[in-house]
Protein backbone atom coordinates (compact mmCIF):
# COMPACT_ATOMS: atom_id res chain seq x y z
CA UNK A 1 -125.04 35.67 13.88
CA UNK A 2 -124.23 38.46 16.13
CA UNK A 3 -121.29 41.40 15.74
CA UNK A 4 -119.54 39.28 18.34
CA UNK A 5 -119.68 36.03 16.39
CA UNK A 6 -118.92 37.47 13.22
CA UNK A 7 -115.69 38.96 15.38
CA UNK A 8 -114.43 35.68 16.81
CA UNK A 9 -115.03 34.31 13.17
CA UNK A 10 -112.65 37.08 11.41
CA UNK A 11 -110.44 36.81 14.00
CA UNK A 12 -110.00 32.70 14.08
CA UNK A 13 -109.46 33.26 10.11
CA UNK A 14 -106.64 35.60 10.88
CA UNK A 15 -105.42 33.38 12.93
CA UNK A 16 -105.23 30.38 10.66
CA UNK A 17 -104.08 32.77 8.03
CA UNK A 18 -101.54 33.96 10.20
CA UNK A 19 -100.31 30.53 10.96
CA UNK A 20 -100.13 29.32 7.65
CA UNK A 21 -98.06 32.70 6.54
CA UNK A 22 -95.73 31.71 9.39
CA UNK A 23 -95.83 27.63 8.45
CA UNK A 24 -94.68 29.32 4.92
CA UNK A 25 -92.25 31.35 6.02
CA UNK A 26 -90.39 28.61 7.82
CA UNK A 27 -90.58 26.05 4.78
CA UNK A 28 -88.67 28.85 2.96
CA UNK A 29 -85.76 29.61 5.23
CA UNK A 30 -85.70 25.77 5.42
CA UNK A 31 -85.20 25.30 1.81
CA UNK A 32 -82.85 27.99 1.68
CA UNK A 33 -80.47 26.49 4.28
CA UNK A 34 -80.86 23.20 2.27
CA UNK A 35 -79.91 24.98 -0.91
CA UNK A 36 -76.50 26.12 1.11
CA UNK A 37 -75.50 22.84 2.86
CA UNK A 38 -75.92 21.69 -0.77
CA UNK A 39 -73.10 24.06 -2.28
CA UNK A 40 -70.32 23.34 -0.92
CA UNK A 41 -69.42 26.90 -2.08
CA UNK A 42 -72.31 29.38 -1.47
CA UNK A 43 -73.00 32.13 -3.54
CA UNK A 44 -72.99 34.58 -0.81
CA UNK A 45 -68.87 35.03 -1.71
CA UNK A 46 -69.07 34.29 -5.30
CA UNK A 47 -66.66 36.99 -6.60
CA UNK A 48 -69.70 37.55 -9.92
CA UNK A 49 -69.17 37.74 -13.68
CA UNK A 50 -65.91 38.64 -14.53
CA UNK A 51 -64.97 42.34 -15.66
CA UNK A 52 -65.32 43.47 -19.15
CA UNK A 53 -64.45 46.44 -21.27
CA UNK A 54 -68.05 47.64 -20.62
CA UNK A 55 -66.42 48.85 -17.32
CA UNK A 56 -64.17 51.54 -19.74
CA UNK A 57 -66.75 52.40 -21.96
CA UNK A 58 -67.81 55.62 -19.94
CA UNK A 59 -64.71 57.38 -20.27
CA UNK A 60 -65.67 58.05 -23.69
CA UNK A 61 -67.56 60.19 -22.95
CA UNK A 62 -64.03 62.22 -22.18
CA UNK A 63 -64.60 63.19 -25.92
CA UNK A 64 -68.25 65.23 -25.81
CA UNK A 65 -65.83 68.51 -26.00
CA UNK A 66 -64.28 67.35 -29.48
CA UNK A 67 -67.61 65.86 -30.39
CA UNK A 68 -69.41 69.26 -29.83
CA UNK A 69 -66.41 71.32 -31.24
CA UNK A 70 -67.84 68.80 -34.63
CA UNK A 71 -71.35 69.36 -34.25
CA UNK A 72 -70.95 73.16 -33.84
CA UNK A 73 -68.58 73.87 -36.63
CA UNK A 74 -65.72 74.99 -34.55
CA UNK A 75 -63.32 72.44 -36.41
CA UNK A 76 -61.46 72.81 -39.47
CA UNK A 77 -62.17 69.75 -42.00
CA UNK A 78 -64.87 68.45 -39.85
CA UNK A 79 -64.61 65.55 -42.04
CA UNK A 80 -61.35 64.06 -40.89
CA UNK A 81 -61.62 65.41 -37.23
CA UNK A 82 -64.93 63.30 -37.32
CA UNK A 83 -63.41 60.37 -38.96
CA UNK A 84 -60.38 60.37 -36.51
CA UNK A 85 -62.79 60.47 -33.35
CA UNK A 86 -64.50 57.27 -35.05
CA UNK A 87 -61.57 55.78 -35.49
CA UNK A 88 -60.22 56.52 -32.22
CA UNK A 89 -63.61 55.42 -30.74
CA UNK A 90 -63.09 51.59 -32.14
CA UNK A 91 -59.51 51.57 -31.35
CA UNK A 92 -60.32 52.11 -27.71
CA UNK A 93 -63.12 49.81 -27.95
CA UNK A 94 -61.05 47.28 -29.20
CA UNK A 95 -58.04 47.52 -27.00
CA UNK A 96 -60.40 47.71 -23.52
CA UNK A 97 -62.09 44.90 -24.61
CA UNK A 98 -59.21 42.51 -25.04
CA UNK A 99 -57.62 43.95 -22.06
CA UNK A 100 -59.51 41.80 -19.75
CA UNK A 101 -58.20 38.70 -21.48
CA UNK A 102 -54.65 37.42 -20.08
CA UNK A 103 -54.15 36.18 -24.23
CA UNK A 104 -55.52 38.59 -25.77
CA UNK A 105 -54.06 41.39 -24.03
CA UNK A 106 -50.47 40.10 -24.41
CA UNK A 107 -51.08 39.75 -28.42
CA UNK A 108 -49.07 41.50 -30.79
CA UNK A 109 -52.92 42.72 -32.47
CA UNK A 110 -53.71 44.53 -28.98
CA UNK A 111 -50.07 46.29 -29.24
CA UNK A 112 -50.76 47.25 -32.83
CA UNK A 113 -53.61 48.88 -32.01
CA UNK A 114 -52.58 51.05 -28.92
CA UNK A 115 -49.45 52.18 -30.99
CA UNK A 116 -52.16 53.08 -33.90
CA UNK A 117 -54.02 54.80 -31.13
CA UNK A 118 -50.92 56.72 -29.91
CA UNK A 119 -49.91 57.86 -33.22
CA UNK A 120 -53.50 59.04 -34.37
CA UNK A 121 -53.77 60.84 -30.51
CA UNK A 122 -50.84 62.49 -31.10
CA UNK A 123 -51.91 63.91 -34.79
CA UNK A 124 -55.19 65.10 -33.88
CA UNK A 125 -53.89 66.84 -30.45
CA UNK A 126 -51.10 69.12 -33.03
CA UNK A 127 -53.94 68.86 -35.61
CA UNK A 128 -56.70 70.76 -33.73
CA UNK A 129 -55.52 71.18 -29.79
CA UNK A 130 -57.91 72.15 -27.02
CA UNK A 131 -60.21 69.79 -26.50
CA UNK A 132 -58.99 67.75 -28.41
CA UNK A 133 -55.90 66.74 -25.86
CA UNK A 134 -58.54 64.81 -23.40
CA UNK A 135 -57.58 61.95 -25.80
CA UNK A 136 -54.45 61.52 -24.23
CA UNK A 137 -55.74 60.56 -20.65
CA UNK A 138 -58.28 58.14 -22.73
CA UNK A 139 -54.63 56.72 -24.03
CA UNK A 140 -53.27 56.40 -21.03
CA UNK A 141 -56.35 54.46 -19.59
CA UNK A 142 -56.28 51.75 -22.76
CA UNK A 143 -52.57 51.94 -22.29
CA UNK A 144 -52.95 51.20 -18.51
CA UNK A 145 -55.73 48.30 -19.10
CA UNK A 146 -53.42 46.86 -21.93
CA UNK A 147 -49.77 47.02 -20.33
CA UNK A 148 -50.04 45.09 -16.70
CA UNK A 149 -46.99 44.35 -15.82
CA UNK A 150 -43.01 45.31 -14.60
CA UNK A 151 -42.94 47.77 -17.81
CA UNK A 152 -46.05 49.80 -16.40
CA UNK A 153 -44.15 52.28 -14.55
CA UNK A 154 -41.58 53.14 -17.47
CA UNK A 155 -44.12 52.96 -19.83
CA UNK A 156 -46.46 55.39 -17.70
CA UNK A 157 -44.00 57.79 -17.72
CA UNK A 158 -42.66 58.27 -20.91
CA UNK A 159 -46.22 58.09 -22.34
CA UNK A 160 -46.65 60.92 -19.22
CA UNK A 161 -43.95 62.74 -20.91
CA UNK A 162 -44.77 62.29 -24.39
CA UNK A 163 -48.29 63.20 -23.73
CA UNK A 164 -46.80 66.76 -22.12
CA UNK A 165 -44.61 67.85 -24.85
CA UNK A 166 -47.26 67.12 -27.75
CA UNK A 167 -49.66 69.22 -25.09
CA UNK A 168 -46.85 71.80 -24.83
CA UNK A 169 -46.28 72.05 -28.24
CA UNK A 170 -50.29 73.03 -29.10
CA UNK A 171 -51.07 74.68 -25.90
CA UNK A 172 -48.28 75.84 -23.99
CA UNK A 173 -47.38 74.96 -20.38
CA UNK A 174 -51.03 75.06 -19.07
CA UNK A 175 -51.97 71.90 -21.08
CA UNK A 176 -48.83 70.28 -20.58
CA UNK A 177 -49.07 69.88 -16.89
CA UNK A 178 -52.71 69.31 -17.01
CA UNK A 179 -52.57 66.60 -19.85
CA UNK A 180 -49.18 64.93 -18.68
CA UNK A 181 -50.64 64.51 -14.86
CA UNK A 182 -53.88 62.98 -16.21
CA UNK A 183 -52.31 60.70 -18.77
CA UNK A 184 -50.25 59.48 -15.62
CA UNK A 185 -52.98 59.24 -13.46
CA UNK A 186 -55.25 57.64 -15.53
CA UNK A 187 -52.45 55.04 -16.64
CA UNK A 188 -51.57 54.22 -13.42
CA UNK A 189 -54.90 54.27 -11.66
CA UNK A 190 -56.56 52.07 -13.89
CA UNK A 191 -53.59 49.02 -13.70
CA UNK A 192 -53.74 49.35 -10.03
CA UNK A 193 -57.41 48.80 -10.16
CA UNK A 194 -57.89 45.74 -12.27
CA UNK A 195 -54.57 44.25 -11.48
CA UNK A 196 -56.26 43.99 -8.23
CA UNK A 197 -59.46 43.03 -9.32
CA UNK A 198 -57.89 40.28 -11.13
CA UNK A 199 -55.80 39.52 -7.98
CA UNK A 200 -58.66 39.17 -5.62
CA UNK A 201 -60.36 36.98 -8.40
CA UNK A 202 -57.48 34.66 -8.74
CA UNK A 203 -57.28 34.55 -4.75
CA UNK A 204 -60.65 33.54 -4.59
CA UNK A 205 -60.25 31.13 -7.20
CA UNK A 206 -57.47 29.26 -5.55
CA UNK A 207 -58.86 29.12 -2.50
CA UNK A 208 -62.09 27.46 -3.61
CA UNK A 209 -59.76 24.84 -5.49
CA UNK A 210 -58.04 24.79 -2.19
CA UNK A 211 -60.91 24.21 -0.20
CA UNK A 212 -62.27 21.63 -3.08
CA UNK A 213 -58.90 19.59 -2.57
CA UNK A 214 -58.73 19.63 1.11
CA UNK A 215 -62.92 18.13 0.71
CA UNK A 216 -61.20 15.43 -1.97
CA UNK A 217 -58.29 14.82 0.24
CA UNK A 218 -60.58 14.16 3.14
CA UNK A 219 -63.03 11.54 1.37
CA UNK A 220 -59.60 10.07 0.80
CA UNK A 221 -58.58 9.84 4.13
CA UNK A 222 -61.63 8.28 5.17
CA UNK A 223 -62.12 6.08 2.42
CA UNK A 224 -58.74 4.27 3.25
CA UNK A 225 -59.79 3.76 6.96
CA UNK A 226 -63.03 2.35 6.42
CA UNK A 227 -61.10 0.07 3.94
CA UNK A 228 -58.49 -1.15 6.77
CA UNK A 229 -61.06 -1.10 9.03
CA UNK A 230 -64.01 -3.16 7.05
CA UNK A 231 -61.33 -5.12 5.84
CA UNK A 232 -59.63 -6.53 8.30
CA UNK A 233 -62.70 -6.93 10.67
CA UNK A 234 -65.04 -9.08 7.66
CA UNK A 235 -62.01 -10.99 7.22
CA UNK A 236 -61.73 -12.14 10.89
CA UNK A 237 -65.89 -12.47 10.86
CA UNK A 238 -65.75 -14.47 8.01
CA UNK A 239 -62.67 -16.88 9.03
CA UNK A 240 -64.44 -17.08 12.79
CA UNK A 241 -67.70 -17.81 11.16
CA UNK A 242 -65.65 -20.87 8.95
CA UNK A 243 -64.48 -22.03 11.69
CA UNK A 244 -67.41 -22.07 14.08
CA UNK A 245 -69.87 -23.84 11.38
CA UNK A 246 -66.74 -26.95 11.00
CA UNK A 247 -66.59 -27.40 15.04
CA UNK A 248 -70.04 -26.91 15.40
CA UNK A 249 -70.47 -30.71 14.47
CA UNK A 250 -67.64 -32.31 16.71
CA UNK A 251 -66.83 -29.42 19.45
CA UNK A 252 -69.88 -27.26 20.44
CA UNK A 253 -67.79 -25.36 23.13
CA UNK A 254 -65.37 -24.66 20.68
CA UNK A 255 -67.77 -23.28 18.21
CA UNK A 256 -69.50 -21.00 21.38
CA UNK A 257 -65.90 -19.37 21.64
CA UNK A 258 -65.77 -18.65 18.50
CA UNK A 259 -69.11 -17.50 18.11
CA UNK A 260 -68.06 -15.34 21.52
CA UNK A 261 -64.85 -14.24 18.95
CA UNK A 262 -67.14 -13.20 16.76
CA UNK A 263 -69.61 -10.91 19.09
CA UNK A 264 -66.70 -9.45 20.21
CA UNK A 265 -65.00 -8.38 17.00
CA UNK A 266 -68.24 -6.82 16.04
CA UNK A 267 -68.97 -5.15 19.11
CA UNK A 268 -65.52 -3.74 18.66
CA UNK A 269 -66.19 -2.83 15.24
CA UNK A 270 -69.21 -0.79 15.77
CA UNK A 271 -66.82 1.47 18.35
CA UNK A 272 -64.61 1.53 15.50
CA UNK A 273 -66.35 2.56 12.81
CA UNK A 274 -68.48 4.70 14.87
CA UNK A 275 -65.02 6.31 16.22
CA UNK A 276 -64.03 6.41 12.72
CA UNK A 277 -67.17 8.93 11.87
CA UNK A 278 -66.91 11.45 14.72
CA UNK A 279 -62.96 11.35 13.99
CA UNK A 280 -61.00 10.25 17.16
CA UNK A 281 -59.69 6.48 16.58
CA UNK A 282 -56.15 6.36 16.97
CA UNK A 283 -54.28 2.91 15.76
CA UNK A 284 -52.35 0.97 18.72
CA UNK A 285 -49.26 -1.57 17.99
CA UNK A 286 -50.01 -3.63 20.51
CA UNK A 287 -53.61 -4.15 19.90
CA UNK A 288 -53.19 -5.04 16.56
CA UNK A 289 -50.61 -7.57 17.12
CA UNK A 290 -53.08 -9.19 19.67
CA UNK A 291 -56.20 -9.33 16.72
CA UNK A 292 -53.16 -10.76 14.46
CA UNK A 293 -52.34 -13.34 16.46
CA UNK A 294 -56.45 -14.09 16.50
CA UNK A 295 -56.67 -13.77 13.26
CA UNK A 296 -54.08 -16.10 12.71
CA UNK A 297 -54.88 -18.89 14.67
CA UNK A 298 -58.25 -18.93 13.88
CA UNK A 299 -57.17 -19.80 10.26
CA UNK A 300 -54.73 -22.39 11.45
CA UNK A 301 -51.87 -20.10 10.53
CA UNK A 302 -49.18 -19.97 13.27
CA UNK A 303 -48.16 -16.61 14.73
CA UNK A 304 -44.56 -15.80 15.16
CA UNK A 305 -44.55 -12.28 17.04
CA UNK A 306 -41.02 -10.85 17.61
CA UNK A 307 -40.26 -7.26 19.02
CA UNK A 308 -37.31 -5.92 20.23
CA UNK A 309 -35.33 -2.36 20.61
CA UNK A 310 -36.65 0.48 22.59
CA UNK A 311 -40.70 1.95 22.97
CA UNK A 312 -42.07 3.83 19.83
CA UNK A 313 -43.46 6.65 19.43
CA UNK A 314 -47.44 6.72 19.35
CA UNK A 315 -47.50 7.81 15.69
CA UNK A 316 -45.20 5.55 14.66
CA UNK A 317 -46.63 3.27 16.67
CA UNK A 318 -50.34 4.10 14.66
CA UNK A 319 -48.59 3.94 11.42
CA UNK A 320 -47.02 0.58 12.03
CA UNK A 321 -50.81 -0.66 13.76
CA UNK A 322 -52.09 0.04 10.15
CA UNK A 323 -49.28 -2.34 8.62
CA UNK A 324 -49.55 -5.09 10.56
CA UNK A 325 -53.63 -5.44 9.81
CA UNK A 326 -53.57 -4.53 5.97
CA UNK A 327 -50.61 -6.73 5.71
CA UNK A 328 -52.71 -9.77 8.30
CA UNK A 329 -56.11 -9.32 6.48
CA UNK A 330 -54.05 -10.48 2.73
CA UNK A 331 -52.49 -13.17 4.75
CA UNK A 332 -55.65 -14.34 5.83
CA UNK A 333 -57.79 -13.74 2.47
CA UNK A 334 -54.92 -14.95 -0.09
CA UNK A 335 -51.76 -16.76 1.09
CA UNK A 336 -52.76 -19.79 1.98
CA UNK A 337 -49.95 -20.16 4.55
CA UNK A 338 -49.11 -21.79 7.32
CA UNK A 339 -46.99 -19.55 9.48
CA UNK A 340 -46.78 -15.70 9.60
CA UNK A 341 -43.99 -14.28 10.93
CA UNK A 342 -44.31 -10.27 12.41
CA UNK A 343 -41.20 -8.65 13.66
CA UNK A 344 -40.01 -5.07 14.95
CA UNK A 345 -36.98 -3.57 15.63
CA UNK A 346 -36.77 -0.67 16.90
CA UNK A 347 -32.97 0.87 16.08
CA UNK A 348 -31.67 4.29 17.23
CA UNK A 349 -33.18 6.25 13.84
CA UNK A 350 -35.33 3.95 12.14
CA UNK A 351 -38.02 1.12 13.04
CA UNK A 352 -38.24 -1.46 10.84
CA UNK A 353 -41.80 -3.61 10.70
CA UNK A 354 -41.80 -7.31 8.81
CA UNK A 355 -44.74 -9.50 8.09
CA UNK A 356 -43.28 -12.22 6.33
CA UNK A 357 -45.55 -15.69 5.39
CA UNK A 358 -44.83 -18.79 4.02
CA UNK A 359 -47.38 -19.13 1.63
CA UNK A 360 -48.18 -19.07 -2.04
CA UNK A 361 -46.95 -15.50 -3.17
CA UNK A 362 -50.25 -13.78 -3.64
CA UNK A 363 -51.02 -11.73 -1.07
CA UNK A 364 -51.26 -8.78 -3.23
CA UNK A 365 -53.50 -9.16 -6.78
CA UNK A 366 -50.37 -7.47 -8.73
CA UNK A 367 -47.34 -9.29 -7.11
CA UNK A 368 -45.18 -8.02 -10.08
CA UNK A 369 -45.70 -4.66 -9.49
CA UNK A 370 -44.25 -4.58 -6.20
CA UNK A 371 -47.01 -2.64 -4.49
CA UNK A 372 -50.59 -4.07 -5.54
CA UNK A 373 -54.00 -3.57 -3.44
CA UNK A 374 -55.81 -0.53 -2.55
CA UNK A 375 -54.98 -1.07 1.15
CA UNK A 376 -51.15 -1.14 0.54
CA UNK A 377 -51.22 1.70 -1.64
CA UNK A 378 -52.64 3.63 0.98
CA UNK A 379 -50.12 2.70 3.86
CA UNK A 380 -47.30 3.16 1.05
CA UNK A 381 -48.68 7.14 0.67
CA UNK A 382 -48.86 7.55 4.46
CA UNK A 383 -45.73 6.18 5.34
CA UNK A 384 -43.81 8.26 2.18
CA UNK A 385 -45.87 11.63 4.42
CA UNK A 386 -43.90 10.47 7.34
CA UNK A 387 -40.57 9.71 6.10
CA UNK A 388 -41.05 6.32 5.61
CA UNK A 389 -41.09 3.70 3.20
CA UNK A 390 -43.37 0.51 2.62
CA UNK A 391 -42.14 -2.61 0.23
CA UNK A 392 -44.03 -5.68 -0.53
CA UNK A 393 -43.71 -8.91 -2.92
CA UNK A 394 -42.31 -12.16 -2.82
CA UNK A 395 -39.64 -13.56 -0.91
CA UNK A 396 -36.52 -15.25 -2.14
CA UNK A 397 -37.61 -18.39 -0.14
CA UNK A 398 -41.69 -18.42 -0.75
CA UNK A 399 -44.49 -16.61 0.55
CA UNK A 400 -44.61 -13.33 0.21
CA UNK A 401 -42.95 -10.33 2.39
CA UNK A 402 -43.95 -7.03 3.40
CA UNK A 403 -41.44 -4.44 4.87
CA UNK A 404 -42.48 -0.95 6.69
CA UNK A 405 -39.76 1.27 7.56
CA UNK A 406 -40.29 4.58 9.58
CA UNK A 407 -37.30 7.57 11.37
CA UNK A 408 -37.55 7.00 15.02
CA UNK A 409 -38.55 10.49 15.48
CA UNK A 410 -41.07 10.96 12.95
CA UNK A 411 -42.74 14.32 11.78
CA UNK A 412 -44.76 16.94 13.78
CA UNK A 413 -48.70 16.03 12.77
CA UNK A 414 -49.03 19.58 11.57
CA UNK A 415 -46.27 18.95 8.64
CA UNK A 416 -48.22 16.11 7.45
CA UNK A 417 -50.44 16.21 4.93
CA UNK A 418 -54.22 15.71 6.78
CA UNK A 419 -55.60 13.45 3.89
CA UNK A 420 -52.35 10.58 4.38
CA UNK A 421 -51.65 10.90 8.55
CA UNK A 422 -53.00 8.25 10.26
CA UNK A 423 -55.19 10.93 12.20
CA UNK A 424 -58.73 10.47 13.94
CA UNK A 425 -60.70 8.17 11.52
């Protein structure tokens, strides 16, 4: 093998090497985009672990002055200034660390122990002085993590205050200014800065339970129009399909137009449904009242359509659309009737829809209950969104009765609530 070939051979190995680097690279960012149309929420927002009093624990180190003063022998009675900076240590420990609890920091322990912290500040600052006055602005940052709230401000400044007249008392007016301006800042400062933090967090909270409703709301929506739409289609299907296989026998053209029936109410489900997907079927009156009066007379129910008053609306013209086939497809499936009587009247503020048969009384499975059904539930929610009411159960004479009632004018689409207006899908 010559230089050359040995060439061409390295360089077809790159090659293929190359390839299958690139060939990896791909499956990767493919997963990865997978992985995020998984989430619904994707970590690339996630707000993190939530603060905790780790965040405070550097400040401490505020106290290396008195510490030193301790190791070098510059205090008097070492012993208790080194037993107060422990003990001051763990009360700021303690107090931090429950400040990032809503509970805990409101509890009467967290208030026992800043006032325990104030009161053993203010003896070691007159105790020993100098350095020993940083503690102050260390009090004012426990005091600032601990007391979120309306009483921040007043509290602030009196502890401000407070913190200048003990600093006046051991040091004069140098101190006092010095100490007083920290202990505000410090107070003040930190509240601002995790009342935010928490702020943000609850923001960011609510808005993913937001977003996690409007998702919930949505597979509602659509869950109730496949239901009127699946549901009142079948229905037809199946009572066509009846009534097809008994003419079949006797009347073959008969049968062929129902069979036709039946092509056609497929056909015109498939739009439907696929409509219902891509989200832009609106509901139409008029059409509905036409696959009614199908419906109807395919099951050897008569169809009594009455309308009177002026035009409607196109919402409330959807909304009522929705009635009359929920209302059709549990005449058809359970009232064994023989006439079905649909009326509207349109007045001069409300519109008023009836579907009214003279069957058995069980068009709903919970006639006692007024309201029974999945479909009916649903077209009682949308019609309460738009100011309108739905009532169904038996009538006084038989059968069983159901009554939509909507305001002439009905409600701008963006003051409904998306999941219950009879919208696209």
């Amino acid at each position: 093998m010559t230089w050359r070939d040995r060439v061409r051979c390295r360089a077809r190995t790159w090659q293929a090497a190359r390839r299958e680097w690139k060939a990896e690279q791909e499956r990767y960012k493919a997963a990865r985009r997978a992985a995020g149309r998984k989430n619904e929420f994707p970590d690339v927002d996630h707000p993190g672990p939530p603060p905790t009093g780790f965040a405070l624990l550097p400040w401490l180190l505020m106290g290396l002055g008195s510490f030193s003063n301790l190791l070098q022998g510059r205090t008097a009675d070492p012993w208790v200034g080194g037993l107060g900076l422990l003990t001051f240590n763990s009360l700021y420990i303690y107090v931090t660390f429950r400040s990032f609890d809503r509970a805990k920091r409101a509890s009467v322990s967290t208030r026992v122990a800043l006032v325990l912290m104030g009161l053993l500040t203010t003896g070691l600052a007159l105790g020993y002085g100098g350095d020993w006055l940083t503690f102050f602005p260390l009090l004012g940052l426990a005091a600032g993590a601990a007391l979120r709230g309306p009483w921040l401000g007043r509290t602030g400044l009196l502890l401000a205050a407070y913190a200048g007249a003990v600093s006046y008392v051991r040091g004069g007016w140098g101190d006092a200014s010095g100490i007083g301006y920290a202990t505000f800042l410090s107070s003040m400062v930190t509240a601002a800065i995790l009342g935010l933090s928490e702020a943000v967090r609850e923001l960011r909270s609510a808005r993913e339970e937001l977003a996690r409703r409007a998702v919930e709301k949505e597979r509602l929506r659509f869950s109730r129009d496949l239901h009127d739409l699946l549901g009142h289609t079948l229905s037809v299907i199946v009572v066509k399909s009846e009534a097809a296989r008994r003419l079949a026998g006797r009347d073959l053209d008969a049968a062929l137009t129902q069979i036709g029936d039946i092509e056609s109410v497929g056909r015109q489900a498939l739009t439907e449904i696929r409509e219902a997907v891509t989200g832009y079927r609106e509901g139409s009156l008029a059409t509905e009242l036409t696959r009614a009066r199908s419906a109807l007379s395919a099951t050897s129910i008569e169809p009594v359509v009455r309308q009177s008053g002026s035009p409607l609306a196109p919402q409330t013209e959807a909304l009522l659309g929705w009635v009359v086939r929920e209302a059709v497809t549990n005449v058809v499936r359970h009232s064994d009737a023989t006439r079905c009587d649909i009326g509207v009247e349109s007045a001069a503020d409300r519109v008023r829809l009836t579907v009214t048969d003279n069957g058995t009384g069980k068009a709903v499975t919970r006639p006692a209950e007024g309201i029974g059904g999945t479909g009916l539930k649903g077209l009682t929610e949308r019609l309460a969104a738009a100011g309108g009411s739905l009532r169904a159960g038996r009538s006084p004479r038989g059968g069983f009765t159901v009554t939509a009632e909507l305001p002439q004018e009905p409600a701008e689409p963006a003051a409904q609530d998306p999941a219950l207006a009879p919208r696209a899908g």
